[in-house]
C-alpha atoms as a PDB file:
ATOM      1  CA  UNK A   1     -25.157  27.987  32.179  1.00  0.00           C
ATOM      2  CA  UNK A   2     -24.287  29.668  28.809  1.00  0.00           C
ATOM      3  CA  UNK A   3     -21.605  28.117  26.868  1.00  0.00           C
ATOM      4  CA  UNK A   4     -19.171  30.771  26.974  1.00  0.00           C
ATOM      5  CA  UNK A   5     -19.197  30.895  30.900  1.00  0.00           C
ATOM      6  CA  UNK A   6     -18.622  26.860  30.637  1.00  0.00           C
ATOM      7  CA  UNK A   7     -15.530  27.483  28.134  1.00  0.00           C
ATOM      8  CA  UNK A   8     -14.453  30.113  31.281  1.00  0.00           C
ATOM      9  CA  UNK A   9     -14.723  27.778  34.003  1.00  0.00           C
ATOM     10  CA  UNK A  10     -13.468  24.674  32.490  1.00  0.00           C
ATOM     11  CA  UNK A  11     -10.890  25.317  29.508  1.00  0.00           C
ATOM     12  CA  UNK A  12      -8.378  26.936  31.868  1.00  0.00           C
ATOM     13  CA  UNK A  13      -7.683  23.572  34.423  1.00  0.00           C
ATOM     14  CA  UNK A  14      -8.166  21.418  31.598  1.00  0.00           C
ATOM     15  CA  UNK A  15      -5.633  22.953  29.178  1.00  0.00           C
ATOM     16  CA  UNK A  16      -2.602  23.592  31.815  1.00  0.00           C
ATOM     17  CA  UNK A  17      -3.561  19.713  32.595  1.00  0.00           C
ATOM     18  CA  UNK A  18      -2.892  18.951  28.866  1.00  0.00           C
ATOM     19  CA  UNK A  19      -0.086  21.669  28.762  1.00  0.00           C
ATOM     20  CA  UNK A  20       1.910  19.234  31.844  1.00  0.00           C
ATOM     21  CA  UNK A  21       0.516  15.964  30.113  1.00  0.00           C
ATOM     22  CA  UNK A  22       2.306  17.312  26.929  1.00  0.00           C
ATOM     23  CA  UNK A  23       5.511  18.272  28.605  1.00  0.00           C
ATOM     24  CA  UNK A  24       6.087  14.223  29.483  1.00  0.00           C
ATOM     25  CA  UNK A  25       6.309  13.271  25.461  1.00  0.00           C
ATOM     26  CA  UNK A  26       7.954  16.385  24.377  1.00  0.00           C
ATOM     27  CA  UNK A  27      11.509  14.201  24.395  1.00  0.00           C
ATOM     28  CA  UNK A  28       9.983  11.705  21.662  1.00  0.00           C
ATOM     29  CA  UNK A  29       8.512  14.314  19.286  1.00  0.00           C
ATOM     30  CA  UNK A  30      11.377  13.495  16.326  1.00  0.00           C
ATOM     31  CA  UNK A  31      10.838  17.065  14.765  1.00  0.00           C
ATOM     32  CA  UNK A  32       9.612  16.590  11.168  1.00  0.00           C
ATOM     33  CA  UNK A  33       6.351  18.099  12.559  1.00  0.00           C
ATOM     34  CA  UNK A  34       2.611  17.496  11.813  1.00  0.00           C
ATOM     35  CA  UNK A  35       3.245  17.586   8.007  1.00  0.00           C
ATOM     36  CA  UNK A  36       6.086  14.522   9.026  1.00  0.00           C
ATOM     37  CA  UNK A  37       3.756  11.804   7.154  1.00  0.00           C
ATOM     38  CA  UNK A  38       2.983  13.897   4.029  1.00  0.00           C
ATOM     39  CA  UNK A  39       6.511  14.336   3.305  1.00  0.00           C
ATOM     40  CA  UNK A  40       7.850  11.127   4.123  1.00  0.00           C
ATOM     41  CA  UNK A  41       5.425   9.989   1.199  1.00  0.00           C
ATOM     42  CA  UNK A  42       6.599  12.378  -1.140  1.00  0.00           C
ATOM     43  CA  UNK A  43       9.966  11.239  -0.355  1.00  0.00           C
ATOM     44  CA  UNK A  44       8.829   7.338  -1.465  1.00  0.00           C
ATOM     45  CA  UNK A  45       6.919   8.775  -4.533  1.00  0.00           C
ATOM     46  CA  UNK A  46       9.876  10.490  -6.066  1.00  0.00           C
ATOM     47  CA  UNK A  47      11.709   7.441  -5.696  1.00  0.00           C
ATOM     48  CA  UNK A  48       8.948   5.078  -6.830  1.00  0.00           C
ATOM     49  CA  UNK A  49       9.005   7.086 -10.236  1.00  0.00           C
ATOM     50  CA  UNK A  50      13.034   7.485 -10.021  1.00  0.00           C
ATOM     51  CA  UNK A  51      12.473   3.606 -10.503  1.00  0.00           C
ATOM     52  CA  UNK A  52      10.116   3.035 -12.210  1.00  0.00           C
ATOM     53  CA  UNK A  53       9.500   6.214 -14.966  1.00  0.00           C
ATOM     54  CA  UNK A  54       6.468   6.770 -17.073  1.00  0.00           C
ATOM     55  CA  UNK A  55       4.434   4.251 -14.561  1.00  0.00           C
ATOM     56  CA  UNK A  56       3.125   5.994 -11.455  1.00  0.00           C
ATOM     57  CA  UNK A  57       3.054   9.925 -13.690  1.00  0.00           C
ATOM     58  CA  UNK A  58      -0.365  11.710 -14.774  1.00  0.00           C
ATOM     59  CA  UNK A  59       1.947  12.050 -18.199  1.00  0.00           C
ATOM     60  CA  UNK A  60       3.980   9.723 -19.908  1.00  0.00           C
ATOM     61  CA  UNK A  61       7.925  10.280 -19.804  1.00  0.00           C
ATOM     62  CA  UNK A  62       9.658  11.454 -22.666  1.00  0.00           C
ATOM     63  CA  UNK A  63      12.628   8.444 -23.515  1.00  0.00           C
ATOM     64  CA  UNK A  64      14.569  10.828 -24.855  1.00  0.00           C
ATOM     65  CA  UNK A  65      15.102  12.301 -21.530  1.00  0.00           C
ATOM     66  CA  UNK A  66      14.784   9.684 -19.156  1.00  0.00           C
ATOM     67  CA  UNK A  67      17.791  10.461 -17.276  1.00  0.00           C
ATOM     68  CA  UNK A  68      17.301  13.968 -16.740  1.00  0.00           C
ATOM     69  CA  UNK A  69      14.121  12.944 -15.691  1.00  0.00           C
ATOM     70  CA  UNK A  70      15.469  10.197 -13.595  1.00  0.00           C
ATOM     71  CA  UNK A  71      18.124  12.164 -12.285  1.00  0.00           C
ATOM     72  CA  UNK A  72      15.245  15.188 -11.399  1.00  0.00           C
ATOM     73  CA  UNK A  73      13.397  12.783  -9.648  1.00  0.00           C
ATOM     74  CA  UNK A  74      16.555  11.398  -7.218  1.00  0.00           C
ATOM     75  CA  UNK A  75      18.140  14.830  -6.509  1.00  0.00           C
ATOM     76  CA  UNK A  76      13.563  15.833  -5.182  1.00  0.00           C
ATOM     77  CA  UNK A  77      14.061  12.570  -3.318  1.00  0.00           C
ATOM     78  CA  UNK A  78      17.492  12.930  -2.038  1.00  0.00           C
ATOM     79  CA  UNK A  79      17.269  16.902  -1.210  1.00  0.00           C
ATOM     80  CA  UNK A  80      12.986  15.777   1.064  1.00  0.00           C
ATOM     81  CA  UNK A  81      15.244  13.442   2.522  1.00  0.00           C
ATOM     82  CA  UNK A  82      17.666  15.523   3.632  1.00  0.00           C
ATOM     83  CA  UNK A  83      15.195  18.157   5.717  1.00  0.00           C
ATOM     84  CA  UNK A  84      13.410  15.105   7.108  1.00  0.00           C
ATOM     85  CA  UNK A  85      16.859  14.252   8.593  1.00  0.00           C
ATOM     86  CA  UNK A  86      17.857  17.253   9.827  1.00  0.00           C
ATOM     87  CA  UNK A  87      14.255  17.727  11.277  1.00  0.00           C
ATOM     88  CA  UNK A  88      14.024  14.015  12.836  1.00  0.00           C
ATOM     89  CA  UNK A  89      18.110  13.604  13.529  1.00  0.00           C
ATOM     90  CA  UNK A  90      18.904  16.201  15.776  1.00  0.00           C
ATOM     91  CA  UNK A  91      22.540  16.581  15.779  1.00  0.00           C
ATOM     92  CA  UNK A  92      22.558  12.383  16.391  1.00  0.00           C
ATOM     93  CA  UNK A  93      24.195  11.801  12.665  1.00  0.00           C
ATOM     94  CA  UNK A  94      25.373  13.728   9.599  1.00  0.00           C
ATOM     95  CA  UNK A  95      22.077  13.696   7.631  1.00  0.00           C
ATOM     96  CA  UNK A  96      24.122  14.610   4.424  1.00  0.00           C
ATOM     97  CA  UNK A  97      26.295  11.015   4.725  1.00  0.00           C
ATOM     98  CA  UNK A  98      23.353   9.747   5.548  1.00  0.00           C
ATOM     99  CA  UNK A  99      21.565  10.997   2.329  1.00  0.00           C
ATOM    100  CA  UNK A 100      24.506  10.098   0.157  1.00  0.00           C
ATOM    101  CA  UNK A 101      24.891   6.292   1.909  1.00  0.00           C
ATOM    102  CA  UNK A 102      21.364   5.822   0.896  1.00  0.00           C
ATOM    103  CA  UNK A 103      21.247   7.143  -2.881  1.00  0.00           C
ATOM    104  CA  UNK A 104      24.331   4.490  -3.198  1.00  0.00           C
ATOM    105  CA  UNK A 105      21.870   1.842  -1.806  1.00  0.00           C
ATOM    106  CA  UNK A 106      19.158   2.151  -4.364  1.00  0.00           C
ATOM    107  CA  UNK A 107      20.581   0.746  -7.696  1.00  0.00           C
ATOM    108  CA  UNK A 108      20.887  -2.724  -5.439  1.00  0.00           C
ATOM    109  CA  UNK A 109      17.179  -2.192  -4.229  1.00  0.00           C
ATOM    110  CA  UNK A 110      16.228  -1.596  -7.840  1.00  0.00           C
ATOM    111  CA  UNK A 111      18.038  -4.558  -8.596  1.00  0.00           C
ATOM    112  CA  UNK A 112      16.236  -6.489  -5.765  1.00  0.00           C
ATOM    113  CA  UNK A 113      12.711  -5.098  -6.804  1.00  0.00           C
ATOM    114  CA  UNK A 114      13.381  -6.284 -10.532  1.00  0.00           C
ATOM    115  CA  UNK A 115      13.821  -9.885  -8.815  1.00  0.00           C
ATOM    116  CA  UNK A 116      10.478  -9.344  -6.703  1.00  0.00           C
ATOM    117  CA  UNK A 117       8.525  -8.191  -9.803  1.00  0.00           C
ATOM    118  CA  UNK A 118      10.082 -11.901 -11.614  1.00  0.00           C
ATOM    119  CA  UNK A 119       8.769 -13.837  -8.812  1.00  0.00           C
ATOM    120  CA  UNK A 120       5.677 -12.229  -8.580  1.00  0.00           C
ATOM    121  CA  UNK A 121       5.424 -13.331 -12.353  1.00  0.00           C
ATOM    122  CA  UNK A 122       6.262 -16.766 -12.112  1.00  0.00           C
ATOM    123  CA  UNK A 123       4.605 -17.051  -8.377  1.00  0.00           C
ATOM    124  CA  UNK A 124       1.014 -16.226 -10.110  1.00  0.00           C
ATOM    125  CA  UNK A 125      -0.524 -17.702 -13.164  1.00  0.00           C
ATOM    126  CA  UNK A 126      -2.853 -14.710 -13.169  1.00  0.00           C
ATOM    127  CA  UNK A 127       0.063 -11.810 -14.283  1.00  0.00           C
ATOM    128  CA  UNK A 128       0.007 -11.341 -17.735  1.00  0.00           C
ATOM    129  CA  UNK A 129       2.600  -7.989 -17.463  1.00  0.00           C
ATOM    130  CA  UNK A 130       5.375  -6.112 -15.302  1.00  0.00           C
ATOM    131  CA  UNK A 131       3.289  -3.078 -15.648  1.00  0.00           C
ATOM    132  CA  UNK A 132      -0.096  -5.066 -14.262  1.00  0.00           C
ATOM    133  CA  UNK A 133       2.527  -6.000 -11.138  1.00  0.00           C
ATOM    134  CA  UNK A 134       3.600  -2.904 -10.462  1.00  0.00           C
ATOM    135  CA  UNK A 135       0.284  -0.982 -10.519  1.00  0.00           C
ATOM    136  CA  UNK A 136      -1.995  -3.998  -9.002  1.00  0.00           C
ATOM    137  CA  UNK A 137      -0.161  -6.224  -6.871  1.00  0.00           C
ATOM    138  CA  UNK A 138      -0.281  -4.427  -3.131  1.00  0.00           C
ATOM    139  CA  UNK A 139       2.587  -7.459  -2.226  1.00  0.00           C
ATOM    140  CA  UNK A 140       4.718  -5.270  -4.543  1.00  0.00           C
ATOM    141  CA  UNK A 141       4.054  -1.884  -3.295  1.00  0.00           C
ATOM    142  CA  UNK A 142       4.697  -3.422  -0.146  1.00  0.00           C
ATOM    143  CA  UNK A 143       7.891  -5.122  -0.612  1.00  0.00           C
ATOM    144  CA  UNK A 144       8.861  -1.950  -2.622  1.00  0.00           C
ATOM    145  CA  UNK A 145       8.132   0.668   0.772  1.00  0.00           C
ATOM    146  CA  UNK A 146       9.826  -1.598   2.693  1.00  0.00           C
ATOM    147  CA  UNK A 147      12.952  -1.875   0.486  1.00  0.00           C
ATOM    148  CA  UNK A 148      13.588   1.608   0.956  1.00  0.00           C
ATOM    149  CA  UNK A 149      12.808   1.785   4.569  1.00  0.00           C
ATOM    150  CA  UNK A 150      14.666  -1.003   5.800  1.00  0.00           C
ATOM    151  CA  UNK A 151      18.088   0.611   4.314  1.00  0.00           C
ATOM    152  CA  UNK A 152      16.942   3.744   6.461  1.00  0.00           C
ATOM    153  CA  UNK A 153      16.426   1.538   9.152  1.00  0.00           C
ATOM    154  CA  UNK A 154      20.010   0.061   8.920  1.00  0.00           C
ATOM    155  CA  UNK A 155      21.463   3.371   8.930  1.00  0.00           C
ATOM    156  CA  UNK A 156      19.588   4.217  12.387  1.00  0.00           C
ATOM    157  CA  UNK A 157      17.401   7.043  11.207  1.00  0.00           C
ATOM    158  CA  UNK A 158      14.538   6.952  13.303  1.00  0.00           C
ATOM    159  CA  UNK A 159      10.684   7.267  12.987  1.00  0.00           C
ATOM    160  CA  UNK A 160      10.627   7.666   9.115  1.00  0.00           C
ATOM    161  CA  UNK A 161      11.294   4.036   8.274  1.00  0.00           C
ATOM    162  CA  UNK A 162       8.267   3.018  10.281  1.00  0.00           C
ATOM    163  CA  UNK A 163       6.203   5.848   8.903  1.00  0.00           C
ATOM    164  CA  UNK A 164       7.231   4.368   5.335  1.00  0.00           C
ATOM    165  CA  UNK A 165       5.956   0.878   6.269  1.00  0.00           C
ATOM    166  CA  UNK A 166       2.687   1.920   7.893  1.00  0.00           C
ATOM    167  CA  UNK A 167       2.137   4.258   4.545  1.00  0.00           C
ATOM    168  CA  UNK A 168       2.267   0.846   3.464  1.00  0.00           C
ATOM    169  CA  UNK A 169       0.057  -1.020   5.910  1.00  0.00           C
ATOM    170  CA  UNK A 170      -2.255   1.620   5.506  1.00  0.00           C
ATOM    171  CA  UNK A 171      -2.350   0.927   1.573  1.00  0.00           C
ATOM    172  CA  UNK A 172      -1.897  -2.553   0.902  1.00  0.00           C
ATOM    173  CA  UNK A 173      -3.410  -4.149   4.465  1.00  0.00           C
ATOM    174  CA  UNK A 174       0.056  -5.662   4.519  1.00  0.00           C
ATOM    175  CA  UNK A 175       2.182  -4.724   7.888  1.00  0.00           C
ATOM    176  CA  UNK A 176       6.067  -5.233   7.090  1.00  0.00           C
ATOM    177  CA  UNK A 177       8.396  -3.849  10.192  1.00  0.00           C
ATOM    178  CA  UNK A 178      11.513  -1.849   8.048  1.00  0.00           C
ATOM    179  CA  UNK A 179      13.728  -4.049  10.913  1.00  0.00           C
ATOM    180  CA  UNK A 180      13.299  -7.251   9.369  1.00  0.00           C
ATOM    181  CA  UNK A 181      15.634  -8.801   6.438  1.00  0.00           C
ATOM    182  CA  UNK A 182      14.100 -10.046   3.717  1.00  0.00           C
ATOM    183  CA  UNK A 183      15.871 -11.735   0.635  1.00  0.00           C
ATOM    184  CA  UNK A 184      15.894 -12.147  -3.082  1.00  0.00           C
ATOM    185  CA  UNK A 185      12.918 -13.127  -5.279  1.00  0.00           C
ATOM    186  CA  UNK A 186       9.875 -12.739  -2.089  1.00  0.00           C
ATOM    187  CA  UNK A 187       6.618 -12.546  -3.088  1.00  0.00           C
ATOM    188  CA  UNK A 188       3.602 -11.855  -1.383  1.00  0.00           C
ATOM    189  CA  UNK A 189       0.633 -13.223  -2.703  1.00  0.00           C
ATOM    190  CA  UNK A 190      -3.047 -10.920  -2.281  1.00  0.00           C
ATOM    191  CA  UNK A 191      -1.224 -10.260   0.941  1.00  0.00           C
ATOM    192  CA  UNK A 192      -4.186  -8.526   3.413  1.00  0.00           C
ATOM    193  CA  UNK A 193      -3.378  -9.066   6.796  1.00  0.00           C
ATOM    194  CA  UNK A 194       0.568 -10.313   6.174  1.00  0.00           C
ATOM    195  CA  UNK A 195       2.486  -9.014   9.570  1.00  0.00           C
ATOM    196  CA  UNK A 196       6.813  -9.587   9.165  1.00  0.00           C
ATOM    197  CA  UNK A 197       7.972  -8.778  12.413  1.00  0.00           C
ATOM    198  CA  UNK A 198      10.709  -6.566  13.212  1.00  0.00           C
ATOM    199  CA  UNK A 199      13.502  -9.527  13.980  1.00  0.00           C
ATOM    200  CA  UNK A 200      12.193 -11.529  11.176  1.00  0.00           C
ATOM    201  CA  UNK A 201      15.171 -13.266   9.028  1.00  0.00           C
ATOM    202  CA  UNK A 202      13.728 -14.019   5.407  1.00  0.00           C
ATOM    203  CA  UNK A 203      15.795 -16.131   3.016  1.00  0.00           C
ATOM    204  CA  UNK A 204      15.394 -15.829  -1.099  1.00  0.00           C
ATOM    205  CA  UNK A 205      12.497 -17.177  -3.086  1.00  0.00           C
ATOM    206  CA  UNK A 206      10.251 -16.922  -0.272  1.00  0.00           C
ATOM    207  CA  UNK A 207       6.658 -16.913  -0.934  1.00  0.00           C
ATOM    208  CA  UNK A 208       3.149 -16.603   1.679  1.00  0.00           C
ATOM    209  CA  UNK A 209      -0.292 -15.553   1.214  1.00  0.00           C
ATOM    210  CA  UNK A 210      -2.842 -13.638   2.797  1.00  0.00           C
ATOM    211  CA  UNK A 211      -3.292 -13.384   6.598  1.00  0.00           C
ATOM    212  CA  UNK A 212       0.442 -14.682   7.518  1.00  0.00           C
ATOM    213  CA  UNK A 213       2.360 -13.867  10.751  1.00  0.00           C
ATOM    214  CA  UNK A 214       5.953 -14.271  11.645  1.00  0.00           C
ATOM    215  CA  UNK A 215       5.451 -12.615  14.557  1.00  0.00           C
ATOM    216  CA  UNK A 216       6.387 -13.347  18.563  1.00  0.00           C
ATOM    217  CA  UNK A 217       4.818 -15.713  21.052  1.00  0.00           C
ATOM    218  CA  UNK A 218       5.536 -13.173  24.086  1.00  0.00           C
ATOM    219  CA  UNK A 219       7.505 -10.402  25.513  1.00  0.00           C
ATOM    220  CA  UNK A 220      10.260 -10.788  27.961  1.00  0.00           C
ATOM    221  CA  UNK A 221      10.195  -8.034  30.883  1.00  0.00           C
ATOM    222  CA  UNK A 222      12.701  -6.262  32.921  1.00  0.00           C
ATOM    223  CA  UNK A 223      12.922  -6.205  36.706  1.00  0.00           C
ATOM    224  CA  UNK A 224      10.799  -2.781  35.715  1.00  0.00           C
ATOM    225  CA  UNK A 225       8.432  -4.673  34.055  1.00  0.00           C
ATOM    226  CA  UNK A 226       8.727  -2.978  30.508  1.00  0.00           C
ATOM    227  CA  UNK A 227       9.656  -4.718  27.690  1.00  0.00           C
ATOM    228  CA  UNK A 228      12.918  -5.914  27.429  1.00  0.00           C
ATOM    229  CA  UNK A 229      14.179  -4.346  23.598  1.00  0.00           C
ATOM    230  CA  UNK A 230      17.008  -4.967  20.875  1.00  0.00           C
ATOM    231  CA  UNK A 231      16.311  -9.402  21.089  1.00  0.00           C
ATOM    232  CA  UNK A 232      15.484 -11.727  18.942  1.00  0.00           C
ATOM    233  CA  UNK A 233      11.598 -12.219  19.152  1.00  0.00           C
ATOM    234  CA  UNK A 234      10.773 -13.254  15.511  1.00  0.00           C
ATOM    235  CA  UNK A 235      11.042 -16.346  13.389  1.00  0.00           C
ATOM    236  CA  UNK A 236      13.796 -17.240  10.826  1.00  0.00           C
ATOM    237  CA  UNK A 237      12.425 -18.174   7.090  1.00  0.00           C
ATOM    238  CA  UNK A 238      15.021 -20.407   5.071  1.00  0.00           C
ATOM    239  CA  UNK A 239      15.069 -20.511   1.222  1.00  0.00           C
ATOM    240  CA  UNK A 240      12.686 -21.662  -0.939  1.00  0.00           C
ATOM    241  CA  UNK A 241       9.780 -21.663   2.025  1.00  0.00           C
ATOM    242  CA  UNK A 242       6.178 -21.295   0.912  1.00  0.00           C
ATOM    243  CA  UNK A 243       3.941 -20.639   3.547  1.00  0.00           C
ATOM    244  CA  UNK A 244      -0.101 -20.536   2.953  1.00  0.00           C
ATOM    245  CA  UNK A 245      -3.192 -18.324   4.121  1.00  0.00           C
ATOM    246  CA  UNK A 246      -3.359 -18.081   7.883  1.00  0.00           C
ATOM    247  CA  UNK A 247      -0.330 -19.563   9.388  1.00  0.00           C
ATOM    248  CA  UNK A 248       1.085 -18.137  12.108  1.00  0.00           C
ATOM    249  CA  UNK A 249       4.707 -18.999  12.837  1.00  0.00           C
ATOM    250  CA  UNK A 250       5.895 -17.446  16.163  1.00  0.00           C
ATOM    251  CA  UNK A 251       9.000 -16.849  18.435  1.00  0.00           C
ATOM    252  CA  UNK A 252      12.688 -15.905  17.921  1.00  0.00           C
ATOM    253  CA  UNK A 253      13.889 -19.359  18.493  1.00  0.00           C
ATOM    254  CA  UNK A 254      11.603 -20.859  15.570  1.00  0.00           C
ATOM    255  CA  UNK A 255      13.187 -21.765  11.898  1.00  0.00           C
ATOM    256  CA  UNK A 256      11.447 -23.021   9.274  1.00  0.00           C
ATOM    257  CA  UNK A 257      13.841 -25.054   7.161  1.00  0.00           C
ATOM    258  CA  UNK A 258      14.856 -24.520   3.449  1.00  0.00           C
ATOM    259  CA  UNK A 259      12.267 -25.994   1.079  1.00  0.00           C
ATOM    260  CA  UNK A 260       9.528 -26.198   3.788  1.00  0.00           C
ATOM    261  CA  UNK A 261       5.592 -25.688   3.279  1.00  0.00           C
ATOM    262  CA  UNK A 262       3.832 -24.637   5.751  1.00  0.00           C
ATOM    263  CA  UNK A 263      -0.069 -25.238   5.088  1.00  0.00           C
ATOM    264  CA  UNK A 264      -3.039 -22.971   5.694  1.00  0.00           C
ATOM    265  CA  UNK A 265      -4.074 -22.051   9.534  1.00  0.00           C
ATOM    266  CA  UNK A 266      -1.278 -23.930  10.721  1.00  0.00           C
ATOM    267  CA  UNK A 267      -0.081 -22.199  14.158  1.00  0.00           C
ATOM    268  CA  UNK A 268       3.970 -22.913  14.625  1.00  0.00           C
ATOM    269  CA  UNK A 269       5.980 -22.287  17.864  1.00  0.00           C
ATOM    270  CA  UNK A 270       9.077 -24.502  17.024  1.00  0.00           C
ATOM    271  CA  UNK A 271      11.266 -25.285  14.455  1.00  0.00           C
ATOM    272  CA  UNK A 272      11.155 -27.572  11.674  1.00  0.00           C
ATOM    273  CA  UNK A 273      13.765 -29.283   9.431  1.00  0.00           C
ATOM    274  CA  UNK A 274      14.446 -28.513   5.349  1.00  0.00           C
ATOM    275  CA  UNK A 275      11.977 -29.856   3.325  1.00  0.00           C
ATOM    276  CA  UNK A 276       9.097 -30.199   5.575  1.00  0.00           C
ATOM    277  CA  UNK A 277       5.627 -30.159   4.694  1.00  0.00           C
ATOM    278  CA  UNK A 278       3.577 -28.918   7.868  1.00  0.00           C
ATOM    279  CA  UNK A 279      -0.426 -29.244   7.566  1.00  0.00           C
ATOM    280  CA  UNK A 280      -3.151 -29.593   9.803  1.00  0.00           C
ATOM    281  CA  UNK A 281      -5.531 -32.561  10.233  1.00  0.00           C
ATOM    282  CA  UNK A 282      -7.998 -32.654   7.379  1.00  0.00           C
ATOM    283  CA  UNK A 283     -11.558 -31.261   8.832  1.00  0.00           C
ATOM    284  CA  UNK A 284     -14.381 -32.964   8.111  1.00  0.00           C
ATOM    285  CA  UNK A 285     -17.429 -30.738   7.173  1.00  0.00           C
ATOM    286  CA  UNK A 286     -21.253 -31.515   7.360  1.00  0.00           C
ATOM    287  CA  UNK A 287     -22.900 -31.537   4.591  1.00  0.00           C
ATOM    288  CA  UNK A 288     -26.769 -31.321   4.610  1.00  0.00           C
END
């Protein structure tokens, strides 16, 4: 059979079965489009230099101008914003309030991100420089994507937050939902394979390492069987917790007290008081 006589007999059942298939997700397509991911990140670059000027450019930033340049930078945010929301909201909210809520927002995240840049300094002997955080550390870059998201997140905009984060993910190996709250002073040391869950409850001067979960130990169903949304499924991190490579610290009803450690590996399904130290048994390896 020649190919184009194939294309004949087959393309026309299979493409009105893809046509009907396509008709049953048509409701959750938020509108930004196929270009949707591309201009989210443009949106997160313009305020990553907003921030931050004369780090991220190609050319460095002239300080005689910095706030023209600054103020260039948040009206390109503000104004990709804005046709994001009116692509993604449909008529749900006023995506200019929405815009100007958020600009209001960011001189407190760039207060918050100064904080996360000191404990990322103090947190590792091997930072020498702010500028050496800000270009090298993928717990930063993180933590700085997910400031911004989360305050979308808060004001209900949907899909673009969780683009934002999994820009992230994608990036850094480190998988923050926008959903959870995270406080002052967090740092995220190396970071690869970090997941924060969406209910997560962080407290300030929080710091983990590579390969931690707060994530949940299972899903409760309806009498449907689908997930049952919009609970508590994540763990609660006090102040002043540091929690090492590996752990995994599950389930909405677990807290991990203020001043805790949590050592390496360690797999945690209930709570523990302030000021504990959590390990596991030493191993004992062969040596030959």
């Amino acid at each position: 059979m020649r190919l184009s006589e194939l294309f004949d007999r087959k393309l026309p059942d299979i493409t009105t079965r893809l046509v009907e298939a396509h008709q049953d997700v048509l409701g959750c397509n938020c509108g930004i489009g196929s270009a949707g991911s591309a201009r989210v990140i443009e949106v997160i670059e313009c305020l990553r230099s907003a921030f931050f000027p004369g780090i991220y450019e190609a050319a460095p930033v002239d300080p005689d101008t910095l706030d023209v340049y600054v103020s260039a930078r948040l009206r390109d945010a503000g104004m990709r914003l804005y046709t994001l929301l009116c692509d993604s909201m449909r008529g749900a909210g006023d995506p200019e309030e929405i815009v100007g809520t958020f600009l209001d927002a960011l001189p407190e995240i760039r207060e918050l991100l100064a904080l996360d840049i000191q404990a990322a300094y103090d947190g590792d002997p091997a930072a020498r420089c702010e500028e050496e955080i800000l270009l090298s550390y993928p717990g930063f870059e993180a933590v700085m994507i997910y400031r911004f998201a989360h305050v979308l997140y808060t004001l209900q905009v949907p899909v673009i937050p969780r683009i934002m984060t999994e820009y992230a993910h994608q990036r850094t190996g480190i998988d923050i939902h926008p959903g959870a709250t995270i406080g002052r002073r967090f740092f995220i040391d190396h970071g690869t394979g970090v997941v924060i869950g969406e209910t997560c409850v962080i407290g300030d001067n929080v710091k983990m390492y590579q390969g931690v979960t707060l994530g949940a130990r299972s899903f409760d169903l309806d009498e449907n069987g689908n997930p049952v949304k919009g609970i508590k499924r994540h763990p609660d991190i006090e102040d002043d917790v540091i929690i090492y490579s590996g752990a995994s610290i599950l389930g909405g009803d677990t807290r991990i007290g203020r001043g805790s450690i949590i050592g390496g590996n360690v797999w945690l399904t209930h709570s523990v008081p302030p000021y504990s130290r959590v390990y596991n048994a030493q191993p004992a390896p062969i040596i030959k």
